[in-house]
PDB file of N, CA and C in Angstrom:
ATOM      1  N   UNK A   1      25.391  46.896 115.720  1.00  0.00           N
ATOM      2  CA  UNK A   1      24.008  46.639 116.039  1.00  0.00           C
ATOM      3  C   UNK A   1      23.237  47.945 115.870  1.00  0.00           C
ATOM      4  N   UNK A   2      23.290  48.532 114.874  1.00  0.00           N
ATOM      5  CA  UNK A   2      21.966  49.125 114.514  1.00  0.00           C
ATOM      6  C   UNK A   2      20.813  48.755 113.897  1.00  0.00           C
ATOM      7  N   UNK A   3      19.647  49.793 113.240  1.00  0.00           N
ATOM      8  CA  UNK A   3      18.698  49.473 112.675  1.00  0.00           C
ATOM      9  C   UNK A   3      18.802  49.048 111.802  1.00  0.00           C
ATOM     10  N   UNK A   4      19.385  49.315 110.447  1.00  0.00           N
ATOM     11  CA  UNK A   4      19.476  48.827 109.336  1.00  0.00           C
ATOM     12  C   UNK A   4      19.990  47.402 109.770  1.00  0.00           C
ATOM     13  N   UNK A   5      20.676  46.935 110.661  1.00  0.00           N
ATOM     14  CA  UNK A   5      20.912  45.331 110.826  1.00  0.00           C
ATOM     15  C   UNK A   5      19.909  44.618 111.661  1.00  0.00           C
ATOM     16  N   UNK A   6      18.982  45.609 112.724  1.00  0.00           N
ATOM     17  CA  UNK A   6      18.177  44.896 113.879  1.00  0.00           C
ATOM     18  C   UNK A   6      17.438  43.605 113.431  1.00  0.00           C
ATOM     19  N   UNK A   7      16.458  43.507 112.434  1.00  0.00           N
ATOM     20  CA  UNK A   7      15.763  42.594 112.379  1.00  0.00           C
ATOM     21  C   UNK A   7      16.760  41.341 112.117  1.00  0.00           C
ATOM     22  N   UNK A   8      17.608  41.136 110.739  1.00  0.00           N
ATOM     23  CA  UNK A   8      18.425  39.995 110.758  1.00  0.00           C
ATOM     24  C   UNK A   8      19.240  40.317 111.762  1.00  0.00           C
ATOM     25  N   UNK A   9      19.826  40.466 112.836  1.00  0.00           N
ATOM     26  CA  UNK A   9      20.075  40.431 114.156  1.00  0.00           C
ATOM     27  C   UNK A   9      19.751  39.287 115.592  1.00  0.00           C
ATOM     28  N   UNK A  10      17.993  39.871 115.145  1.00  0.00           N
ATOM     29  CA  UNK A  10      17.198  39.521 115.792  1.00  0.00           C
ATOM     30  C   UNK A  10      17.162  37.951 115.696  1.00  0.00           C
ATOM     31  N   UNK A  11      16.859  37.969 114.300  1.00  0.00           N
ATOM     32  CA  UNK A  11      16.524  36.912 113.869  1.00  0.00           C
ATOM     33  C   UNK A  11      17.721  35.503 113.716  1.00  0.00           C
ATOM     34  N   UNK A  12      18.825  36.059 114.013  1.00  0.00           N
ATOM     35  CA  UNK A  12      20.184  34.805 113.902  1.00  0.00           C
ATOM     36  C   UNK A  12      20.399  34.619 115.188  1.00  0.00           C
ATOM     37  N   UNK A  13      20.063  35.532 116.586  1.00  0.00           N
ATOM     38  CA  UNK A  13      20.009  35.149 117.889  1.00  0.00           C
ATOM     39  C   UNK A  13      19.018  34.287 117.979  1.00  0.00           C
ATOM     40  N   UNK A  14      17.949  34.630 117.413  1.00  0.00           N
ATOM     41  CA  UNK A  14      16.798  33.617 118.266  1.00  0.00           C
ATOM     42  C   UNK A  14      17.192  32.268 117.651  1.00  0.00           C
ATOM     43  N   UNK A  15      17.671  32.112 115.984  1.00  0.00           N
ATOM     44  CA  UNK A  15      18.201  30.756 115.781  1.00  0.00           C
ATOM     45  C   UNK A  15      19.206  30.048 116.587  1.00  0.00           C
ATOM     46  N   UNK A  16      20.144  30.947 116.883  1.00  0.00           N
ATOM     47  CA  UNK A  16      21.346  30.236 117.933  1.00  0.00           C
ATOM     48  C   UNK A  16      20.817  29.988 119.384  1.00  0.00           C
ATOM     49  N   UNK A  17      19.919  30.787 119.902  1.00  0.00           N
ATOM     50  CA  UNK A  17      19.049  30.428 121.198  1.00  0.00           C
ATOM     51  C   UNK A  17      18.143  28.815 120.841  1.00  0.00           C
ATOM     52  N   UNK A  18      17.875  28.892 119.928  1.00  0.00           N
ATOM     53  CA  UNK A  18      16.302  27.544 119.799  1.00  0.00           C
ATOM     54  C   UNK A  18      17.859  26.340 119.581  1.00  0.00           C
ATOM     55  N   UNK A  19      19.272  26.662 119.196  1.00  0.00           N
ATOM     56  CA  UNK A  19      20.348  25.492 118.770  1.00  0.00           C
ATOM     57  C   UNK A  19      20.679  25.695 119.855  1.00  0.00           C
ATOM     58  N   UNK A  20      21.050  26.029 121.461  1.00  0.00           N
ATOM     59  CA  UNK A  20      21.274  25.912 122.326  1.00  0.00           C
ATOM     60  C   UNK A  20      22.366  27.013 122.873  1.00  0.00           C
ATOM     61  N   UNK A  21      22.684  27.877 122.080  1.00  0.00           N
ATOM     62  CA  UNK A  21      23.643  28.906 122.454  1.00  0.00           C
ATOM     63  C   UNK A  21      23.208  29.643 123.850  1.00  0.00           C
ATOM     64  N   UNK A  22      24.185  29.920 124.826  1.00  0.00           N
ATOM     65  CA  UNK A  22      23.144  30.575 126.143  1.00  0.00           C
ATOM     66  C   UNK A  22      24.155  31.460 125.961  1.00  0.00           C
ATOM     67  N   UNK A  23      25.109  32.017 125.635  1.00  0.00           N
ATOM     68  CA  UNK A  23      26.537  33.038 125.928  1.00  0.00           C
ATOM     69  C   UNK A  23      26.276  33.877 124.384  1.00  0.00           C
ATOM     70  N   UNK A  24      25.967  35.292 124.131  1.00  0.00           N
ATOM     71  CA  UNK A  24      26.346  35.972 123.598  1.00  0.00           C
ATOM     72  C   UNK A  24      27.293  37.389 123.858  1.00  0.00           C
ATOM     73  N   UNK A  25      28.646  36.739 122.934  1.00  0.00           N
ATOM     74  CA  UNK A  25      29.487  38.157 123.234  1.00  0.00           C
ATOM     75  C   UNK A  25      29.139  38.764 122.341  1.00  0.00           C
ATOM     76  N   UNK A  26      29.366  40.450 122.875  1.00  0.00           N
ATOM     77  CA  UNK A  26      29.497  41.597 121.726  1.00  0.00           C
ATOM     78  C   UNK A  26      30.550  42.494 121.956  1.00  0.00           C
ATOM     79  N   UNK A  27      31.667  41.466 122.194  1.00  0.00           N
ATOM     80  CA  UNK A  27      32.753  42.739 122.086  1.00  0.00           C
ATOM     81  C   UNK A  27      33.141  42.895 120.648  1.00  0.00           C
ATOM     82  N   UNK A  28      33.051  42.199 119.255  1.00  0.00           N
ATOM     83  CA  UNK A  28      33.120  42.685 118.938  1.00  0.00           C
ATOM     84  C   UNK A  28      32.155  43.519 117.472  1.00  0.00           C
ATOM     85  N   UNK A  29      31.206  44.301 118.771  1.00  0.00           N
ATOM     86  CA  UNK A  29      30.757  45.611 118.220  1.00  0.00           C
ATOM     87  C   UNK A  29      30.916  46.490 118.319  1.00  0.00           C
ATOM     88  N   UNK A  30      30.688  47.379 117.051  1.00  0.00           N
ATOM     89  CA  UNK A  30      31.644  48.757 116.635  1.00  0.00           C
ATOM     90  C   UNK A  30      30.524  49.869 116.973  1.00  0.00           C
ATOM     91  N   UNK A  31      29.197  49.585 116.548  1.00  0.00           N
ATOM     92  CA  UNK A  31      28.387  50.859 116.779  1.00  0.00           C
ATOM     93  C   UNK A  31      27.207  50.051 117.188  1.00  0.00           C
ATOM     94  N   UNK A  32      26.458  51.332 117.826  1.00  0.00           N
ATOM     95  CA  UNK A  32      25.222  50.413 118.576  1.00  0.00           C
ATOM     96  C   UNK A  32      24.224  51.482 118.750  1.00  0.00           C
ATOM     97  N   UNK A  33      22.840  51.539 118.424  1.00  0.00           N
ATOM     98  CA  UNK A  33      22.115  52.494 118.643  1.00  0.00           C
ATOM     99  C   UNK A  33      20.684  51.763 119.449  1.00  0.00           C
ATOM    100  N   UNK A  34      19.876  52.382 119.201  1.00  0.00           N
ATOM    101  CA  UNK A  34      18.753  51.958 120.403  1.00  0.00           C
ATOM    102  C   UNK A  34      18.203  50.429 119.696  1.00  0.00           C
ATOM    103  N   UNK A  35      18.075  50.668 118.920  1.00  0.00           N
ATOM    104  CA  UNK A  35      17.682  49.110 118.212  1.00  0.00           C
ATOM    105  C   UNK A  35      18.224  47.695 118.444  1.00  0.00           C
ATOM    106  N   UNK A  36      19.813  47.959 119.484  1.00  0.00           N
ATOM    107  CA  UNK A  36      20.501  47.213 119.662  1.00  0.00           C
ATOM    108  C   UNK A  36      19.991  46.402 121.137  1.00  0.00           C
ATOM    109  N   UNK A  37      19.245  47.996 121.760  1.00  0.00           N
ATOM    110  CA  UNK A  37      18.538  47.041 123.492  1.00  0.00           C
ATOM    111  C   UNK A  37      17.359  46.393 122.729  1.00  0.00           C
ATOM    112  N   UNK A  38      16.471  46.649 121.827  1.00  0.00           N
ATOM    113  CA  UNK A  38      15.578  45.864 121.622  1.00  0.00           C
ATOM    114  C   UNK A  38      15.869  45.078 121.222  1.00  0.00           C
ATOM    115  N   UNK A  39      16.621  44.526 120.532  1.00  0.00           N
ATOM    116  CA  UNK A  39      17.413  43.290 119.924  1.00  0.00           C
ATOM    117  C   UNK A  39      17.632  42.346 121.144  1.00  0.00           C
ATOM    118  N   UNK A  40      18.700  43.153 122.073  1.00  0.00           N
ATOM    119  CA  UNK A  40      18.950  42.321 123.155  1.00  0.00           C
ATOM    120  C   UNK A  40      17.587  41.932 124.168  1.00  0.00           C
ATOM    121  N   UNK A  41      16.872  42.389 124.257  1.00  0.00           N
ATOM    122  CA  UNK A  41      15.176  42.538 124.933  1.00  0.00           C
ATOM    123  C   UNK A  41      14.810  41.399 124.412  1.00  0.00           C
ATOM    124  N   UNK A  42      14.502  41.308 122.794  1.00  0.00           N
ATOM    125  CA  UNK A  42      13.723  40.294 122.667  1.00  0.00           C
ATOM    126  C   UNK A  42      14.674  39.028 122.401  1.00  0.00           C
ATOM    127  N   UNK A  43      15.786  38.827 122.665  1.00  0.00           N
ATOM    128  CA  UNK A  43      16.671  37.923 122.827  1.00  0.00           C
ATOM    129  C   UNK A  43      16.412  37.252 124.140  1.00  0.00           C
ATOM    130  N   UNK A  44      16.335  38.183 125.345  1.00  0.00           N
ATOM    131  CA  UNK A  44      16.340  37.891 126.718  1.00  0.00           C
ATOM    132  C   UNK A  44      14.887  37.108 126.831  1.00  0.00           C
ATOM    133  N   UNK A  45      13.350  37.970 126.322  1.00  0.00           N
ATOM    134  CA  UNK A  45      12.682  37.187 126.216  1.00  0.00           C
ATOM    135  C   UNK A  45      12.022  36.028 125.907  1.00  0.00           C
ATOM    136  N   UNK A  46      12.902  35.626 124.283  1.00  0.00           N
ATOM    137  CA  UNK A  46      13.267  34.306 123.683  1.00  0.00           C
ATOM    138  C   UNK A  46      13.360  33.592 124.908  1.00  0.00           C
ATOM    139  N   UNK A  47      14.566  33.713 125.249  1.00  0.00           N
ATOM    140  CA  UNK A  47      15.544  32.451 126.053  1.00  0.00           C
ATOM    141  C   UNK A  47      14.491  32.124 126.888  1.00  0.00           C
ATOM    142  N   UNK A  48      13.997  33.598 128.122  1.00  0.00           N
ATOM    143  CA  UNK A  48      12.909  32.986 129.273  1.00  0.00           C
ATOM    144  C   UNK A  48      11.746  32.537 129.000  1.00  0.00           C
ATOM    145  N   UNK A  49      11.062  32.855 127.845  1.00  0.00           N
ATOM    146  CA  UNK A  49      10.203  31.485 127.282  1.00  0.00           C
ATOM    147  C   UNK A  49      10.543  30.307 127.156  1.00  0.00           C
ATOM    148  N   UNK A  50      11.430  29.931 126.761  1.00  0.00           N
ATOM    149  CA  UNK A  50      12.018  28.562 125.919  1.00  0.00           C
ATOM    150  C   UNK A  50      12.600  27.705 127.568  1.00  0.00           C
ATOM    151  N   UNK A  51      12.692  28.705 128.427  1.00  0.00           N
ATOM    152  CA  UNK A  51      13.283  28.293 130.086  1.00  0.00           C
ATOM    153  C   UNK A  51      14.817  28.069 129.674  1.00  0.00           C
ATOM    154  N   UNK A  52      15.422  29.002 129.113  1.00  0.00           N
ATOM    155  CA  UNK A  52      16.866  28.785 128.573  1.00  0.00           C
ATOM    156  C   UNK A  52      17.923  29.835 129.404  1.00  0.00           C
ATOM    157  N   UNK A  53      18.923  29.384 129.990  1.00  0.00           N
ATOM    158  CA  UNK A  53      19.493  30.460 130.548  1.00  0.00           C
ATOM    159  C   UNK A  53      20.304  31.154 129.057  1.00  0.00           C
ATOM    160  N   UNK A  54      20.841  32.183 129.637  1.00  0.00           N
ATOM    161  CA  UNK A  54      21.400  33.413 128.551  1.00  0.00           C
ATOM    162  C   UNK A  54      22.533  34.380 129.201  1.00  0.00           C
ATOM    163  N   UNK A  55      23.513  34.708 128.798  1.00  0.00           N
ATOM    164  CA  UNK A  55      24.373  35.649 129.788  1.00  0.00           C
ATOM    165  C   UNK A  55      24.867  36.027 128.460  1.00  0.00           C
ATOM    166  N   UNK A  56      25.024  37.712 128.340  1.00  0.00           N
ATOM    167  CA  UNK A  56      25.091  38.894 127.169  1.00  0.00           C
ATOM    168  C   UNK A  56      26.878  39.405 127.515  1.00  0.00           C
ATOM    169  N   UNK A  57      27.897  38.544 126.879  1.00  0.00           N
ATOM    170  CA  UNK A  57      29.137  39.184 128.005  1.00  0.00           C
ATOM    171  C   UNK A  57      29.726  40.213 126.387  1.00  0.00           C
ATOM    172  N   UNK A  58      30.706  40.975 126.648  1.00  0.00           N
ATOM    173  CA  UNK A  58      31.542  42.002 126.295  1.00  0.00           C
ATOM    174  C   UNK A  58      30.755  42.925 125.781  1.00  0.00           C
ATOM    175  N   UNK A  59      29.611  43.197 126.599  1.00  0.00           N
ATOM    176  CA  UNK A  59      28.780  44.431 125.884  1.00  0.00           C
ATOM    177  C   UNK A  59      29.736  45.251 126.081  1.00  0.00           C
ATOM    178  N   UNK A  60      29.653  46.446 125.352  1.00  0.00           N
ATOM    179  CA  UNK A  60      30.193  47.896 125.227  1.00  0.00           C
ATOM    180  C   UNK A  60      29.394  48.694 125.879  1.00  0.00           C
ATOM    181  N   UNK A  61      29.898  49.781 126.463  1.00  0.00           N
ATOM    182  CA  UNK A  61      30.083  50.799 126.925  1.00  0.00           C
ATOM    183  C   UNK A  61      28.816  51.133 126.736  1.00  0.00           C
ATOM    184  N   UNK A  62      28.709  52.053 125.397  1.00  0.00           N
ATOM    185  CA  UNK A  62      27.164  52.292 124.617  1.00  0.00           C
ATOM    186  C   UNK A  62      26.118  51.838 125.031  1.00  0.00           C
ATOM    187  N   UNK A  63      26.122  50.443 124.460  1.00  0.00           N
ATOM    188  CA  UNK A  63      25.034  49.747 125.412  1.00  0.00           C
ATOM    189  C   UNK A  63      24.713  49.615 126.255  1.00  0.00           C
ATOM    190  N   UNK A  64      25.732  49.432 127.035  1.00  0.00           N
ATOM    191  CA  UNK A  64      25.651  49.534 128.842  1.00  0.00           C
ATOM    192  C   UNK A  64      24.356  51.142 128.923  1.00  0.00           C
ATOM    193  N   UNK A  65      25.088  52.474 128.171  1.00  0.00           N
ATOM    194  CA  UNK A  65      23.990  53.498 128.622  1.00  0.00           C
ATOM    195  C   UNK A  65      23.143  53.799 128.262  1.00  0.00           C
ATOM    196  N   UNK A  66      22.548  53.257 126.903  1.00  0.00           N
ATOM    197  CA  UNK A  66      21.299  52.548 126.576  1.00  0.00           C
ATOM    198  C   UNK A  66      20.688  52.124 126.943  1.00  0.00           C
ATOM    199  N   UNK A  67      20.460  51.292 127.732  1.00  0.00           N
ATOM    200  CA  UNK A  67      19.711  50.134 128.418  1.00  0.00           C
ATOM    201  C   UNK A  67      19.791  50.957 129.773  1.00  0.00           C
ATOM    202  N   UNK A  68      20.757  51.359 130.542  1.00  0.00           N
ATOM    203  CA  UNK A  68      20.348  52.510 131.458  1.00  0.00           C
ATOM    204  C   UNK A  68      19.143  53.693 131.162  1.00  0.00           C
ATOM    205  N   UNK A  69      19.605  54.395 130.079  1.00  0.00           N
ATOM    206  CA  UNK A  69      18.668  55.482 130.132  1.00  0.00           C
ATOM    207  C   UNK A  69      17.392  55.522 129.738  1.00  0.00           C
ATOM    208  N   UNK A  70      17.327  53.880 129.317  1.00  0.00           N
ATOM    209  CA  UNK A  70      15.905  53.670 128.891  1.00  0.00           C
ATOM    210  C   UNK A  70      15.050  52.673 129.824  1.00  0.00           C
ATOM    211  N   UNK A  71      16.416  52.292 131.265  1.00  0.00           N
ATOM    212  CA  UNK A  71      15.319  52.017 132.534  1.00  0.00           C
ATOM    213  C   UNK A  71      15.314  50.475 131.944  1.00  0.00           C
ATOM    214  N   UNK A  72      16.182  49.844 131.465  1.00  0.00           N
ATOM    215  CA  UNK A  72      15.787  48.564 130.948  1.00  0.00           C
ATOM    216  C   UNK A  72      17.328  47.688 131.730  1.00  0.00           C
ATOM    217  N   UNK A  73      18.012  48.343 131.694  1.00  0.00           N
ATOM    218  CA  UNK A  73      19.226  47.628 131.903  1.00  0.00           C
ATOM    219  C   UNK A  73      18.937  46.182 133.133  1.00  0.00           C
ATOM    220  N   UNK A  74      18.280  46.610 133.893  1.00  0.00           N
ATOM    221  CA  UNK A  74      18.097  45.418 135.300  1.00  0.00           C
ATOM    222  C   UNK A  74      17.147  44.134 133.995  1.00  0.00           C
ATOM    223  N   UNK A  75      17.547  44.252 133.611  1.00  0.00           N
ATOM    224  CA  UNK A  75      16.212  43.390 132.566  1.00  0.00           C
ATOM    225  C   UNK A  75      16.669  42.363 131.454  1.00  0.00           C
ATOM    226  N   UNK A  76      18.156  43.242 131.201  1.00  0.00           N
ATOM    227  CA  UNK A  76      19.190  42.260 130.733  1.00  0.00           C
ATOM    228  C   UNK A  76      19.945  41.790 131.244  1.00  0.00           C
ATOM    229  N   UNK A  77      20.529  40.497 131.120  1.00  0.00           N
ATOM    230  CA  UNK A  77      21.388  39.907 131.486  1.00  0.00           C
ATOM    231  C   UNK A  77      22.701  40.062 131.442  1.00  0.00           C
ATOM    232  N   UNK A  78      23.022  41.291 131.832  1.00  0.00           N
ATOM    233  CA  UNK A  78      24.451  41.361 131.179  1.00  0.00           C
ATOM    234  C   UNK A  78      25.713  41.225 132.107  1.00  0.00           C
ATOM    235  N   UNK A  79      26.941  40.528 131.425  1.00  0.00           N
ATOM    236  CA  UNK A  79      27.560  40.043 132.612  1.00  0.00           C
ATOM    237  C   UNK A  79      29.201  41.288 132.061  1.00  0.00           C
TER     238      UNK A  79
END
């Protein structure tokens, strides 16, 4: 989940969110840079528009301190 992938990223979650998917794993991701909480951000926001639950499970590590150091983490769903 970096930049060069964020937008089609973006864009195959929100399709699997509008087909009913509520569970995204990412264990298996290999690298992850900041583009990856906004990804997950506007994923989270998708779902709570649509009134869809969502739970983000095998995040990595990375991400986990991403979304910390940018004060966002309480914001995702991550299990």
């Amino acid at each position: 989940m970096v930049i060069a992938t964020a937008a089609e990223l973006r864009e195959a979650g929100e399709a699997a969110l509008l087909s009913g998917v509520s569970v995204v794993d990412l264990t298996d991701v290999a690298e992850a840079d900041s583009s990856a909480v906004a990804v997950l951000l506007a994923w989270t926001r998708i779902a709570g528009e649509r009134g869809k639950p969502l739970a983000i499970v095998g995040v990595p590590q990375s991400v986990r301190s991403l979304a910390s150091l940018y004060g966002v983490a309480d914001l995702l769903p991550l299990a």
